[in-house]
Protein backbone atom coordinates (compact mmCIF):
# COMPACT_ATOMS: atom_id res chain seq x y z
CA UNK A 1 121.17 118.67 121.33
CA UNK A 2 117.87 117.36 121.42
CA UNK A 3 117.47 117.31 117.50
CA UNK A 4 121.22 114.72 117.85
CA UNK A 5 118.67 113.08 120.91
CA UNK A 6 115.65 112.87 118.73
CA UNK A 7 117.50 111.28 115.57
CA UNK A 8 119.15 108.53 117.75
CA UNK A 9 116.20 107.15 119.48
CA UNK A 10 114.54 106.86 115.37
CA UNK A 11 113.11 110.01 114.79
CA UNK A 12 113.61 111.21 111.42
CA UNK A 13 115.08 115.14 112.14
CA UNK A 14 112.59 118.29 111.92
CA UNK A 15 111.71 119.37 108.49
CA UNK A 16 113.80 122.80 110.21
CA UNK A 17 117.00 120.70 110.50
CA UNK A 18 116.50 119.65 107.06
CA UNK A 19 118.00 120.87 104.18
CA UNK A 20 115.42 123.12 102.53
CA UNK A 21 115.17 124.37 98.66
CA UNK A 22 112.38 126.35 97.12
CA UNK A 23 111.08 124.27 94.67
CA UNK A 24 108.45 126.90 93.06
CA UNK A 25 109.15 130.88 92.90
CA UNK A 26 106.66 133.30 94.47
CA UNK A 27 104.78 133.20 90.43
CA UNK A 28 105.00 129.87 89.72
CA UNK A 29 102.87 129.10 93.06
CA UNK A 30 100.53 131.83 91.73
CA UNK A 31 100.06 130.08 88.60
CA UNK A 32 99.74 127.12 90.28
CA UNK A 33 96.86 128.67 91.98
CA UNK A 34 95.24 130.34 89.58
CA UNK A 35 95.17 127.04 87.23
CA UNK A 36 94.00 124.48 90.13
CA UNK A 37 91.33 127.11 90.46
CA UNK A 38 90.27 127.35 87.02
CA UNK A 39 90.98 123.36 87.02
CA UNK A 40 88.81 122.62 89.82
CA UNK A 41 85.76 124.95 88.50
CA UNK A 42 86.00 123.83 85.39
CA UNK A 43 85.59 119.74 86.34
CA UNK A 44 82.75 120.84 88.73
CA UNK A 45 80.93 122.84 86.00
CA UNK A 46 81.54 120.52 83.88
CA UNK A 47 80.24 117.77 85.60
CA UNK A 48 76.70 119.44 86.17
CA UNK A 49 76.33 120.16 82.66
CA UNK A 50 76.16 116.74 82.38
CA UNK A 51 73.10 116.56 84.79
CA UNK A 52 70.36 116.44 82.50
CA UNK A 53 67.98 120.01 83.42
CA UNK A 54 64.70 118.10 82.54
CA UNK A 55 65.45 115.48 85.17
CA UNK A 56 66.06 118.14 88.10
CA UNK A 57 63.04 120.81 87.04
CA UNK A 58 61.67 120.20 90.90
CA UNK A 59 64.13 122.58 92.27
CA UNK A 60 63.03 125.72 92.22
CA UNK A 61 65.89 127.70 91.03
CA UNK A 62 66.97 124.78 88.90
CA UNK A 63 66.50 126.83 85.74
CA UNK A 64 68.99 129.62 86.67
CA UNK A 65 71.57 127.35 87.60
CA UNK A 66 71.17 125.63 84.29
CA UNK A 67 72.51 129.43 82.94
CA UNK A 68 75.17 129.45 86.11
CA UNK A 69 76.63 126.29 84.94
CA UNK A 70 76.94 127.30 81.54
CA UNK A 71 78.61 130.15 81.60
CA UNK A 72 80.05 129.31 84.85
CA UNK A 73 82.57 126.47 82.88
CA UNK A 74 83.16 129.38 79.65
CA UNK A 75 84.48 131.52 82.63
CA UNK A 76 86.62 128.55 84.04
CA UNK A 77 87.48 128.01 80.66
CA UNK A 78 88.60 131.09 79.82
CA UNK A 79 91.05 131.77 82.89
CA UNK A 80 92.39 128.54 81.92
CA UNK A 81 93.07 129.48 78.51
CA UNK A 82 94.46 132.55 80.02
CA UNK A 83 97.69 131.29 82.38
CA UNK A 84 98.57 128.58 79.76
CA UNK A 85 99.12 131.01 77.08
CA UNK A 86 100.86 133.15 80.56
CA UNK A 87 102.57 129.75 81.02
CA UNK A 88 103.89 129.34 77.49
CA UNK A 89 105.01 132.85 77.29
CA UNK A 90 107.09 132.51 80.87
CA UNK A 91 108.39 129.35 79.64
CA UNK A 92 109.66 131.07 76.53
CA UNK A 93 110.81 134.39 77.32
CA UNK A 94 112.06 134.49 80.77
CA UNK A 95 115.53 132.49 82.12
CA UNK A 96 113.62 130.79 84.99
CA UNK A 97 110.96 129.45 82.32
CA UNK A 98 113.61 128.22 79.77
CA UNK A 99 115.82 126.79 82.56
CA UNK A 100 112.36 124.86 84.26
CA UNK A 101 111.64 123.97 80.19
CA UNK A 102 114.62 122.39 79.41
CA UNK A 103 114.86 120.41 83.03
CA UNK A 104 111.02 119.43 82.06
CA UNK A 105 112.13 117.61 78.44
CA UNK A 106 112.25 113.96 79.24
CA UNK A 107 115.72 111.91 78.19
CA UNK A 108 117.53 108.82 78.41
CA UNK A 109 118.05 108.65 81.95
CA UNK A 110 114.58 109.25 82.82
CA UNK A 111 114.17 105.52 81.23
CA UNK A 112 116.89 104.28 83.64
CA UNK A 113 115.02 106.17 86.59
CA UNK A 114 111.96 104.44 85.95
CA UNK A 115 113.79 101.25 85.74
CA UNK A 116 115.88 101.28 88.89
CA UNK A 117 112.78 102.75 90.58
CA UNK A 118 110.89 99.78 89.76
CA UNK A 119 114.05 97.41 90.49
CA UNK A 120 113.91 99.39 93.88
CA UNK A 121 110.06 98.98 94.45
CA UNK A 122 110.37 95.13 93.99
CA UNK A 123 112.67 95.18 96.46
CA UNK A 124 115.40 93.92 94.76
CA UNK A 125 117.44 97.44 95.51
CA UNK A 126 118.13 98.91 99.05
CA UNK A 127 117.79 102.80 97.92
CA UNK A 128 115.79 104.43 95.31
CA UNK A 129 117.66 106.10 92.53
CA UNK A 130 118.86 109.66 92.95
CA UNK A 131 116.54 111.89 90.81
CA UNK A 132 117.09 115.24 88.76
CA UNK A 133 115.07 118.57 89.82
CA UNK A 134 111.89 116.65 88.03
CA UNK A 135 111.62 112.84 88.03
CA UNK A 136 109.75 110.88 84.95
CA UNK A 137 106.68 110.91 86.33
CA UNK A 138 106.19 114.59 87.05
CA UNK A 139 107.69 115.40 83.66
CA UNK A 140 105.11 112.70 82.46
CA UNK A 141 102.27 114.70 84.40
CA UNK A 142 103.46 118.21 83.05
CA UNK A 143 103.30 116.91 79.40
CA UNK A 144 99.88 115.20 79.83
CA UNK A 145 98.51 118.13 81.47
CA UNK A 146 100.06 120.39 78.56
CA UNK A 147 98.23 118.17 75.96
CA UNK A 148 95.14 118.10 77.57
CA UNK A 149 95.07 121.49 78.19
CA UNK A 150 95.03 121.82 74.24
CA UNK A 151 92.67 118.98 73.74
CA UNK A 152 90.55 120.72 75.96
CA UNK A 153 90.79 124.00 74.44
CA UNK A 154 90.79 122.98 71.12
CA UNK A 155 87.74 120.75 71.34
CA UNK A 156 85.69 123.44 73.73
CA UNK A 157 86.25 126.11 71.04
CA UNK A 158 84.39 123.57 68.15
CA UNK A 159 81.74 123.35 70.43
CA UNK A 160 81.03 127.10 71.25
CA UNK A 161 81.04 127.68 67.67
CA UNK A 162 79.06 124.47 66.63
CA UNK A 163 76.47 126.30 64.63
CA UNK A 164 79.34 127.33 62.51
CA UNK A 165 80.02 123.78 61.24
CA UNK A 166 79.04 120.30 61.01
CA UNK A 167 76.77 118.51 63.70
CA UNK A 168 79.47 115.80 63.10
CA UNK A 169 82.43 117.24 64.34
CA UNK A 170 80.88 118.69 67.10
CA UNK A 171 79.18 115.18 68.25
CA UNK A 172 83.49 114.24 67.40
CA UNK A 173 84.47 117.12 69.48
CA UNK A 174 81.88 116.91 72.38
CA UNK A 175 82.98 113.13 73.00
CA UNK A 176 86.64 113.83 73.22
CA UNK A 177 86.24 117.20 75.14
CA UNK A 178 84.19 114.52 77.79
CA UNK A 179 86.67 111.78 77.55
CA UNK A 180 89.51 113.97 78.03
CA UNK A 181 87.64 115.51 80.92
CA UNK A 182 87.19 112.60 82.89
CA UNK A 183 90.71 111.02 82.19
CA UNK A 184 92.16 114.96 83.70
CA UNK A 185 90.38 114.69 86.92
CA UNK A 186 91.34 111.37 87.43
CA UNK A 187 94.68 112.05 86.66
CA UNK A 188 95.20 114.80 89.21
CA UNK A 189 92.58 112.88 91.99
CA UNK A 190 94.56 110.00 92.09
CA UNK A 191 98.24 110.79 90.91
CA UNK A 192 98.92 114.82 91.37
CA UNK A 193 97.03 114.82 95.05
C-alpha cells in the first residue's frame, strides 16, 4: 500500500519493488575488481614516473620511491596482463563468456540505437530506444578497453626490453604507451565513472 501511495504522489517505486536482474556473476565482479585495481595502480604509478626524480631530490626518501614506483607499475602491469589473458580464456571456453562475447560484438542495430538515442536526446522523441543486454556505447567501451589493454601491453613489453633493440622504437613505443595512457584514464574518469 504505501509503495501504490508513494508512486501516485511522483515517487518513482523502491529499487525493491523494481524488477531486479544480475547483470555481472559473482566472477565477473571479481574480475572487475581485480582489473580496476590493477587499472587504478597502474595510472597512479604511472603518472609519478613521469615526475622527474632530479626535480623532487629534497624529500628525503625520494630516492626509494623512485624504486617503489618502478616496480610498483611492472607489478600493476603484470596483474593486468594476468586477468586479460583470465578474461580471454573465460570468454572463450566457458558458456557464460561466449554468450557475454557474442552479446558484446557490435551490429546493425547498434547504428539505429545510436541514432534514435540521439533523435531522443534532441528531443525530437518522447522515449529512448529499448536497448539489448549491452548498448553501443558500453560495447564501444569494452572494445577500446580490449585494444588498449594490448597497446599497453604490447608497447610496455618494448620498453622493459629496450636494451634489446633500437633506441628508436623504444622512443616509438614510450610515446604511444604515454598517449594511450592518458587517453585510458580519461576514458574511464569521464565516461565509465
Amino acid at each position: 500500500r504505501t509503495k501504490i501511495l508513494l508512486h501516485k504522489h511522483g515517487y518513482p517505486p523502491s529499487a525493491r519493488a523494481q524488477k531486479r536482474y544480475l547483470r555481472m556473476s559473482r566472477v565477473d565482479r571479481i574480475s572487475h575488481v581485480v582489473m580496476f585495481m590493477s587499472f587504478t595502480g597502474l595510472a597512479l604509478t604511472g603518472a609519478m614516473l613521469w615526475v622527474p626524480a632530479k626535480g623532487l631530490l629534497w624529500i628525503p626518501a625520494w630516492v626509494h620511491f623512485v624504486e617503489l614506483r618502478f616496480w610498483g607499475h611492472r607489478f600493476f602491469a603484470l596483474i593486468l596482463v594476468i586477468i586479460s589473458l583470465y578474461h580471454i580464456g573465460y570468454a572463450l571456453f566457458t558458456r557464460r563468456g561466449r554468450l557475454l562475447l557474442r552479446e558484446l560484438i557490435p551490429g546493425p542495430k547498434d547504428l539505429k540505437h545510436i541514432i534514435q538515442n540521439l533523435i531522443f536526446m534532441v528531443g525530437l522523441r518522447k522515449e529512448p530506444p529499448r536497448m539489448p543486454w549491452f548498448n553501443y556505447a558500453e560495447k564501444m567501451e569494452y572494445w577500446a578497453f580490449a585494444w588498449g589493454s594490448f597497446v599497453m601491453t604490447f608497447t610496455g613489453g618494448i620498453m622493459l626490453l629496450e636494451k634489446y633493440g633500437p633506441k628508436f622504437w623504444v622512443d616509438v613505443a614510450r610515446i604511444i604507451h604515454s598517449l594511450e595512457a592518458i587517453l585510458a584514464v580519461l576514458a574511464i574518469v569521464v565516461w565509465h565513472f
